[in-house]
N, C-alpha and C. Protein backbone atom coordinates (compact mmCIF):
# COMPACT_ATOMS: atom_id res chain seq x y z
N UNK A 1 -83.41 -163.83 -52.88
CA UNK A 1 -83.03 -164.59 -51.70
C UNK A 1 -83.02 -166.09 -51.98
N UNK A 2 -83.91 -166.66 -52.84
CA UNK A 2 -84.00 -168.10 -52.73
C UNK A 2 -82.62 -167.97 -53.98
N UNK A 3 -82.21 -167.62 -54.86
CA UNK A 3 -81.21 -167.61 -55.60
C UNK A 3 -80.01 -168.00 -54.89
N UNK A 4 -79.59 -167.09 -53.43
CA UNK A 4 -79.02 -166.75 -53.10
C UNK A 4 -79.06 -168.25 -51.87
N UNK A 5 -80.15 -168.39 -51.49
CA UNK A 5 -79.93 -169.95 -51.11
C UNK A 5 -79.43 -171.37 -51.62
N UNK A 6 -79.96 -171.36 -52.71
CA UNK A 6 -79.73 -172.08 -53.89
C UNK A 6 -78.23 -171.91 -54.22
N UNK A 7 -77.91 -171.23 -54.28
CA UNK A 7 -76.32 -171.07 -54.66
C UNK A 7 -75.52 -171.27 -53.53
N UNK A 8 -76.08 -171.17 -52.52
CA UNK A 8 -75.01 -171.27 -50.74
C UNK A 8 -75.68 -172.92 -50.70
N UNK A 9 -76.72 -173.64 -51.21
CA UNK A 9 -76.46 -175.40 -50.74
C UNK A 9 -75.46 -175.89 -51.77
N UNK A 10 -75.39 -175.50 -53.15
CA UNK A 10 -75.24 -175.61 -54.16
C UNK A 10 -73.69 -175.42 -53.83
N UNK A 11 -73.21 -174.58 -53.42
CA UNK A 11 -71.22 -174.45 -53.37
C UNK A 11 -71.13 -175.34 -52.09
N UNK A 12 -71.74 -175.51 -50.95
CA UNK A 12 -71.36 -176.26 -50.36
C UNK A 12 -71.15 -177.92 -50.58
N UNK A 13 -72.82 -178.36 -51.52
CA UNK A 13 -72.74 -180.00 -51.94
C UNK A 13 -71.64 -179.78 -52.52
N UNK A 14 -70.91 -178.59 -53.40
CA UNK A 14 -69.65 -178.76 -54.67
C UNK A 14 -68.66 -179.50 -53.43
N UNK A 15 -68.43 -178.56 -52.66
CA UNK A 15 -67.27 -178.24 -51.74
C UNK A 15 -67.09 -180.09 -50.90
N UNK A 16 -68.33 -180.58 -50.93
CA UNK A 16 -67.92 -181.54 -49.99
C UNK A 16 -67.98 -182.82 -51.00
N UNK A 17 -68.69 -182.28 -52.20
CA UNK A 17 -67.81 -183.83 -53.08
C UNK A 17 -66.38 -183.51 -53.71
N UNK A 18 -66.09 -182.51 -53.47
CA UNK A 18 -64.66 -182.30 -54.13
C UNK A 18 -63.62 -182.87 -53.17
N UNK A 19 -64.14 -182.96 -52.04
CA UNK A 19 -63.44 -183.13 -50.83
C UNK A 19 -63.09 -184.90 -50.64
N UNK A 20 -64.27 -185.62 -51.30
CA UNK A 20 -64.18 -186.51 -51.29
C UNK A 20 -63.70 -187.46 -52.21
N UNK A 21 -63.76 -186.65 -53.72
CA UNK A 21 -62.87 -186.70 -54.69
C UNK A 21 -61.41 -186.56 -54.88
N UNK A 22 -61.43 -185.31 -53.99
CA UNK A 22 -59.74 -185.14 -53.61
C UNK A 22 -58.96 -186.41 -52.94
N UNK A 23 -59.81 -187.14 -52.10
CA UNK A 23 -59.22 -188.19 -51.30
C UNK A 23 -58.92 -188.91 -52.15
N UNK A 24 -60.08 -189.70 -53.04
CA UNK A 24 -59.93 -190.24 -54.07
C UNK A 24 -58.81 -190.48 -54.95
N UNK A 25 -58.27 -189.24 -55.40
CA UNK A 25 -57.87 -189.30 -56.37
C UNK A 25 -56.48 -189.02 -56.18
N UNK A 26 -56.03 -188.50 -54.71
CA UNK A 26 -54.86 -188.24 -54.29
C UNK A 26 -54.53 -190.02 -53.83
N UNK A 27 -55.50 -191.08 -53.63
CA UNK A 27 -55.11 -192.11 -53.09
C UNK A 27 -54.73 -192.88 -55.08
N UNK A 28 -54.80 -192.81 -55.10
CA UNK A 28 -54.98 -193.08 -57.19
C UNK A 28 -53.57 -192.78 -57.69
N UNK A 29 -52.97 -191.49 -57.29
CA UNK A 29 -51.56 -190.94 -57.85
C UNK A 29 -50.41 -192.63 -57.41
N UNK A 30 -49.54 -192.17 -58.06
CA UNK A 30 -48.38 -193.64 -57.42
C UNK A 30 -47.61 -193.23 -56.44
N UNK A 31 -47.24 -194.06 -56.14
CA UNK A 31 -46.93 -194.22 -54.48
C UNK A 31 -45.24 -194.00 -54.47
N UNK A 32 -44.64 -193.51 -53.69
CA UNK A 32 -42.86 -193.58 -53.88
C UNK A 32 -42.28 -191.66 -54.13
N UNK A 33 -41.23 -191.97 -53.72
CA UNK A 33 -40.60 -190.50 -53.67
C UNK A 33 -40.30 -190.08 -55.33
N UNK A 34 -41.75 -189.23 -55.07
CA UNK A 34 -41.67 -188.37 -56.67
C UNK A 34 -40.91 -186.97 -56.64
N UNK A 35 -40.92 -186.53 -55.51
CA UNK A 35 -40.08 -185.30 -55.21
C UNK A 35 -41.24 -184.74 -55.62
N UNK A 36 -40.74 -183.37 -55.56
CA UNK A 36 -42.15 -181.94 -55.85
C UNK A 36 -42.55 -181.82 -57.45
N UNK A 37 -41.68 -181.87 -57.95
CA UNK A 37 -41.53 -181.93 -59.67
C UNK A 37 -42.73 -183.14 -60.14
N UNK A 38 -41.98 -184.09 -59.82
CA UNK A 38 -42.99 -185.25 -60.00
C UNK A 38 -43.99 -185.37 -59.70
N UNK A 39 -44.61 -184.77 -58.46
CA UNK A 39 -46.06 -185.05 -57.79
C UNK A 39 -46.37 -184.21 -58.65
N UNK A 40 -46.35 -182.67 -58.91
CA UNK A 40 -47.00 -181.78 -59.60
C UNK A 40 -47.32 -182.11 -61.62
N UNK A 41 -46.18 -183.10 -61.87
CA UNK A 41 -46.37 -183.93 -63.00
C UNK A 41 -47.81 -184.78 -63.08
N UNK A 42 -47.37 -185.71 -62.44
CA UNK A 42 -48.42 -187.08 -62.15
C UNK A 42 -50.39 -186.09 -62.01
N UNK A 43 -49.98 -185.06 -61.07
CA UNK A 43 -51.11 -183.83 -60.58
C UNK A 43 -52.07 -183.36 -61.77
N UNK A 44 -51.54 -183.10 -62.54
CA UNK A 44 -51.56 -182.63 -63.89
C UNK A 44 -52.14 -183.52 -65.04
N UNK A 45 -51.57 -185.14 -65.15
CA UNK A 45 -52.33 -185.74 -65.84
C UNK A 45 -53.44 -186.29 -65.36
N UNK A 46 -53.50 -186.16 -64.20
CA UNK A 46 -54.97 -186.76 -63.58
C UNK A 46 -56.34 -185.86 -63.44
N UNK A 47 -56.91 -186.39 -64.32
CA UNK A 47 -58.42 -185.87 -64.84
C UNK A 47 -59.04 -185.85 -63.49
N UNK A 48 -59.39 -186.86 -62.54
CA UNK A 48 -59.98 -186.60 -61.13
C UNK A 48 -59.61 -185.65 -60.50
N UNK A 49 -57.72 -184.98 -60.15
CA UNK A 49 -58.03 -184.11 -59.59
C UNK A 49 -58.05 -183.10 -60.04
N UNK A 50 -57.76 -182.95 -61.54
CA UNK A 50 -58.46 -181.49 -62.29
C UNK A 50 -60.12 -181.41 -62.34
N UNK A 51 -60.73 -182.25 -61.99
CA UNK A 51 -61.95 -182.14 -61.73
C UNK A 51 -62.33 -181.59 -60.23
N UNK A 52 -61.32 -181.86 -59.58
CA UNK A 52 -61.45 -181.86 -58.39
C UNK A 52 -60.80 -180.19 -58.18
N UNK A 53 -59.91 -179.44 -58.85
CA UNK A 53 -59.59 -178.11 -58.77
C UNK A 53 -60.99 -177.39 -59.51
N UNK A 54 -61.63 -177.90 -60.57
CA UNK A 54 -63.14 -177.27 -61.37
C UNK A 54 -64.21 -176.96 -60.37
N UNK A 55 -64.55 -178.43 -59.38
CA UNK A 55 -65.40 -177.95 -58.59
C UNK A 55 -65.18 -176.92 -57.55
N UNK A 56 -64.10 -177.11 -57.23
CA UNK A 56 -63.61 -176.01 -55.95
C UNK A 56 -63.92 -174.65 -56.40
N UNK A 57 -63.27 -174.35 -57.72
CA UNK A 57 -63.71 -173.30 -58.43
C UNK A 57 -65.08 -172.67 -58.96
N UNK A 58 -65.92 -173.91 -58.82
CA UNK A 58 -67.90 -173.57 -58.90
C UNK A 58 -68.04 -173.93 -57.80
N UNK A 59 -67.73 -173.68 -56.90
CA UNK A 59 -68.45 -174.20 -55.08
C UNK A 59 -67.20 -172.60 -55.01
N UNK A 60 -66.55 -171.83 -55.44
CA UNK A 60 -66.21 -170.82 -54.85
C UNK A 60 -67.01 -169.64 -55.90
N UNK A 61 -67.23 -169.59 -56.74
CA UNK A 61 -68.25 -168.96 -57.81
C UNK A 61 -69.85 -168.94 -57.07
N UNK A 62 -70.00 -170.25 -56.79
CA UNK A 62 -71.47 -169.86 -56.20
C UNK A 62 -71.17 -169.44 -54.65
N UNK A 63 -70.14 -169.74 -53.84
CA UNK A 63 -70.44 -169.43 -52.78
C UNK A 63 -70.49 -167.81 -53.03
N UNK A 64 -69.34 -167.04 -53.76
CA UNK A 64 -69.26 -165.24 -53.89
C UNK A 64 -70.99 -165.03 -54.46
N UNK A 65 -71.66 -165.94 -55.02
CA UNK A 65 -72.85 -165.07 -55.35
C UNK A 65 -73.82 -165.00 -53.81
N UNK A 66 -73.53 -166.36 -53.65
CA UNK A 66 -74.49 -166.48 -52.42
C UNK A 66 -74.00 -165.28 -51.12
N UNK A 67 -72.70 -164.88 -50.98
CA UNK A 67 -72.36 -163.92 -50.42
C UNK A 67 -73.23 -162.48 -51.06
N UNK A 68 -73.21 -162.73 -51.63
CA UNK A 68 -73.58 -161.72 -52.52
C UNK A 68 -74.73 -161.08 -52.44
N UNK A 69 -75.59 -162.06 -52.28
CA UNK A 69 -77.41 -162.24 -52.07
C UNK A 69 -77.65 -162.12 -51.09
N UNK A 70 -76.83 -162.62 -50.09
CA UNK A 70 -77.65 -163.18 -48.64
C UNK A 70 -76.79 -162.24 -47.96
N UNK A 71 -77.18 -162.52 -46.30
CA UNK A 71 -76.30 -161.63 -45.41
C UNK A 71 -75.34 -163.06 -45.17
N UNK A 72 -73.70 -162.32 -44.47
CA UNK A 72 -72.96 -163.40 -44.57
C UNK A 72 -73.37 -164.46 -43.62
N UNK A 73 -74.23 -163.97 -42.16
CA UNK A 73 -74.51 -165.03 -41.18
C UNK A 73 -75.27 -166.31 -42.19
N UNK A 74 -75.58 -165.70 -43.00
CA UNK A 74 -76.76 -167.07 -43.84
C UNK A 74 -76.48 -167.55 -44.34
N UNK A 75 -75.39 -167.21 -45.20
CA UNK A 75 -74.79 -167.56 -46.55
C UNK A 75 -73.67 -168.66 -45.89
N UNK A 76 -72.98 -168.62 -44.81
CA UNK A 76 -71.96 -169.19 -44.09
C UNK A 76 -72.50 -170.21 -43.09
N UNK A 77 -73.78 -169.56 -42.66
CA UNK A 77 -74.44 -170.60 -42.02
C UNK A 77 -75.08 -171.93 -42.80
N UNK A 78 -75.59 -171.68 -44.05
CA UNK A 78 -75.87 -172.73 -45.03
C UNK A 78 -74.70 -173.60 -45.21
N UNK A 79 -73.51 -173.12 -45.14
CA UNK A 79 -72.54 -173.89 -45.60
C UNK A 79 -71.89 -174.67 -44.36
N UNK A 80 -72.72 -174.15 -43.36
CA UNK A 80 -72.22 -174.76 -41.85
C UNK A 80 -73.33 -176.17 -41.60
N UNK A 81 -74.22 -175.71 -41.94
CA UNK A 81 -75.00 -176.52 -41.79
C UNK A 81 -75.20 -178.01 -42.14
N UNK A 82 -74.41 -177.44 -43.59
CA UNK A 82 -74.95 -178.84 -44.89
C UNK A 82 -73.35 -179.35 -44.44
N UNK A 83 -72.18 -178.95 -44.08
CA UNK A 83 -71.09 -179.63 -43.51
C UNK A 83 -71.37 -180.53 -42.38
N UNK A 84 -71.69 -180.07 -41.26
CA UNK A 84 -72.13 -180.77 -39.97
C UNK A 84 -73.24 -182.09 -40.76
N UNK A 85 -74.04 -181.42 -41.23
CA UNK A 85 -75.23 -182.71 -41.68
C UNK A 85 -74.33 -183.80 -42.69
N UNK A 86 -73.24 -183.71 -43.15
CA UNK A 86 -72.48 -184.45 -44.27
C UNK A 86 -71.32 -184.68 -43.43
N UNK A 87 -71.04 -184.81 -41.96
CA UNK A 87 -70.20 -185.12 -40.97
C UNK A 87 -70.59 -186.26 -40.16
N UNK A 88 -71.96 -185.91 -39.99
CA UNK A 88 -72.70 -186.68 -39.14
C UNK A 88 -72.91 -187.99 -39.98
N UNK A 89 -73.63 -188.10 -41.33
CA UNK A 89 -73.48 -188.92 -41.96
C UNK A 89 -72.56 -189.93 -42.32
N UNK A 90 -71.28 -189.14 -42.76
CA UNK A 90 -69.58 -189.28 -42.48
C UNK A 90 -69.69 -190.64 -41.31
N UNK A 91 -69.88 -190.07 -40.03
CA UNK A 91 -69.84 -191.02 -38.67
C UNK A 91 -70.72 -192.03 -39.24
N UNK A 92 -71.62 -191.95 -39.34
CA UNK A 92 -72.82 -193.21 -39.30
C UNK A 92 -72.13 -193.96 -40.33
N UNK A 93 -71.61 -193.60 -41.45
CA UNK A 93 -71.12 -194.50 -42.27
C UNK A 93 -70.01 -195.28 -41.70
N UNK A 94 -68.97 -194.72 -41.51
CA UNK A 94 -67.88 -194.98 -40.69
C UNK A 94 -67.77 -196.49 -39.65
N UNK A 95 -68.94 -195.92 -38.88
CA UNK A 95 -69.14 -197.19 -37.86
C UNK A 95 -69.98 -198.40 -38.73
N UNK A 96 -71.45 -198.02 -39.57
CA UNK A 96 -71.68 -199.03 -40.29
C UNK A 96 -70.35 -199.82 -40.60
N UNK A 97 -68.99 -199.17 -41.37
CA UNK A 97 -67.78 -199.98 -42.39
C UNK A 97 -67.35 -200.73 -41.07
N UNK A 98 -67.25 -200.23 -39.74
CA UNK A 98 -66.69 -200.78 -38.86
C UNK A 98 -67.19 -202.11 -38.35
N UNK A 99 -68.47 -201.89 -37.96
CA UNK A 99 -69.46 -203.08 -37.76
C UNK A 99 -69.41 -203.97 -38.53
N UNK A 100 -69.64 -203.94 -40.10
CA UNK A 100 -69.65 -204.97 -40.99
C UNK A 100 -68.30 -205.83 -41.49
N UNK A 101 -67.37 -204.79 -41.37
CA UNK A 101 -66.00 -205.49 -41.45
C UNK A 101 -66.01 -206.54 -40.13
N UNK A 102 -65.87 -205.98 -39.24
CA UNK A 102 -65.82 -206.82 -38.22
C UNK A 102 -66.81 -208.73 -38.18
N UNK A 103 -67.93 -208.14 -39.02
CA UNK A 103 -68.69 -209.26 -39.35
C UNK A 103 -68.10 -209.93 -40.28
N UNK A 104 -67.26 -209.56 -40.88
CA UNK A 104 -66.98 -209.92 -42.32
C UNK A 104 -67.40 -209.93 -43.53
N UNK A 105 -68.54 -208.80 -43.52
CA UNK A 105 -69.61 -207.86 -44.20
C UNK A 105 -68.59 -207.28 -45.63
N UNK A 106 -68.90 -207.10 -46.78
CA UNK A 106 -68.20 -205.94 -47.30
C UNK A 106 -69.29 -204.24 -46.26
N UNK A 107 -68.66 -203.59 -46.58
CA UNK A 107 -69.20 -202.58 -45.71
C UNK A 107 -69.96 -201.80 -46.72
N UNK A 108 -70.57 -201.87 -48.08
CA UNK A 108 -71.16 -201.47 -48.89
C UNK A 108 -73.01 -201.94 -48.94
N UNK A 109 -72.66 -202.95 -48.55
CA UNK A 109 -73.88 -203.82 -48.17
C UNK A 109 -74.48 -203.53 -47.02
């Protein structure tokens, strides 16, 4: 069972830095009408978001074990959980960038 926990916080932290990597790295690609050909080009040489398809792929590896171990209410509920708690955070940051810009803060500070 604790395996089986361990592996359901464990695919979820994957799941929500990939998420934030994905932003990342989709903001990184160049900008302008690449057509489908091209985006899937540019897709391809970029190490961030092939990193960013790796984790998805170990945040879906551990989530099937954690399915695996646990009953699904738990296993899904862990992953509900640590989302909402990394949402909420999300907000608080959000308004901090808002507040400090407005001050003329960098919003890192």
């Amino acid at each position: 069972m604790i395996l089986g926990l361990a592996s359901a916080l464990a695919s979820a932290g994957l799941f929500g830095v990939a998420a934030v990597l994905r932003a990342r790295a989709m903001r990184a690609l160049p900008d302008g009408e690449l057509g489908l050909l091209g985006f899937v080009r540019a897709a391809l040489r970029s190490w961030p978001l092939l990193a960013v398809v790796g984790a998805y792929l170990a945040g879906f590896a551990l989530h099937a074990v954690a399915l695996y171990l646990l009953p699904l209410y738990l296993a899904q509920g862990v992953d509900l959980a640590v989302a909402a708690g990394d949402r909420g955070r999300l907000h608080d940051l959000a308004a901090r960038a808002a507040r400090t810009r407005a001050a003329g803060w960098p919003w890192w500070r």
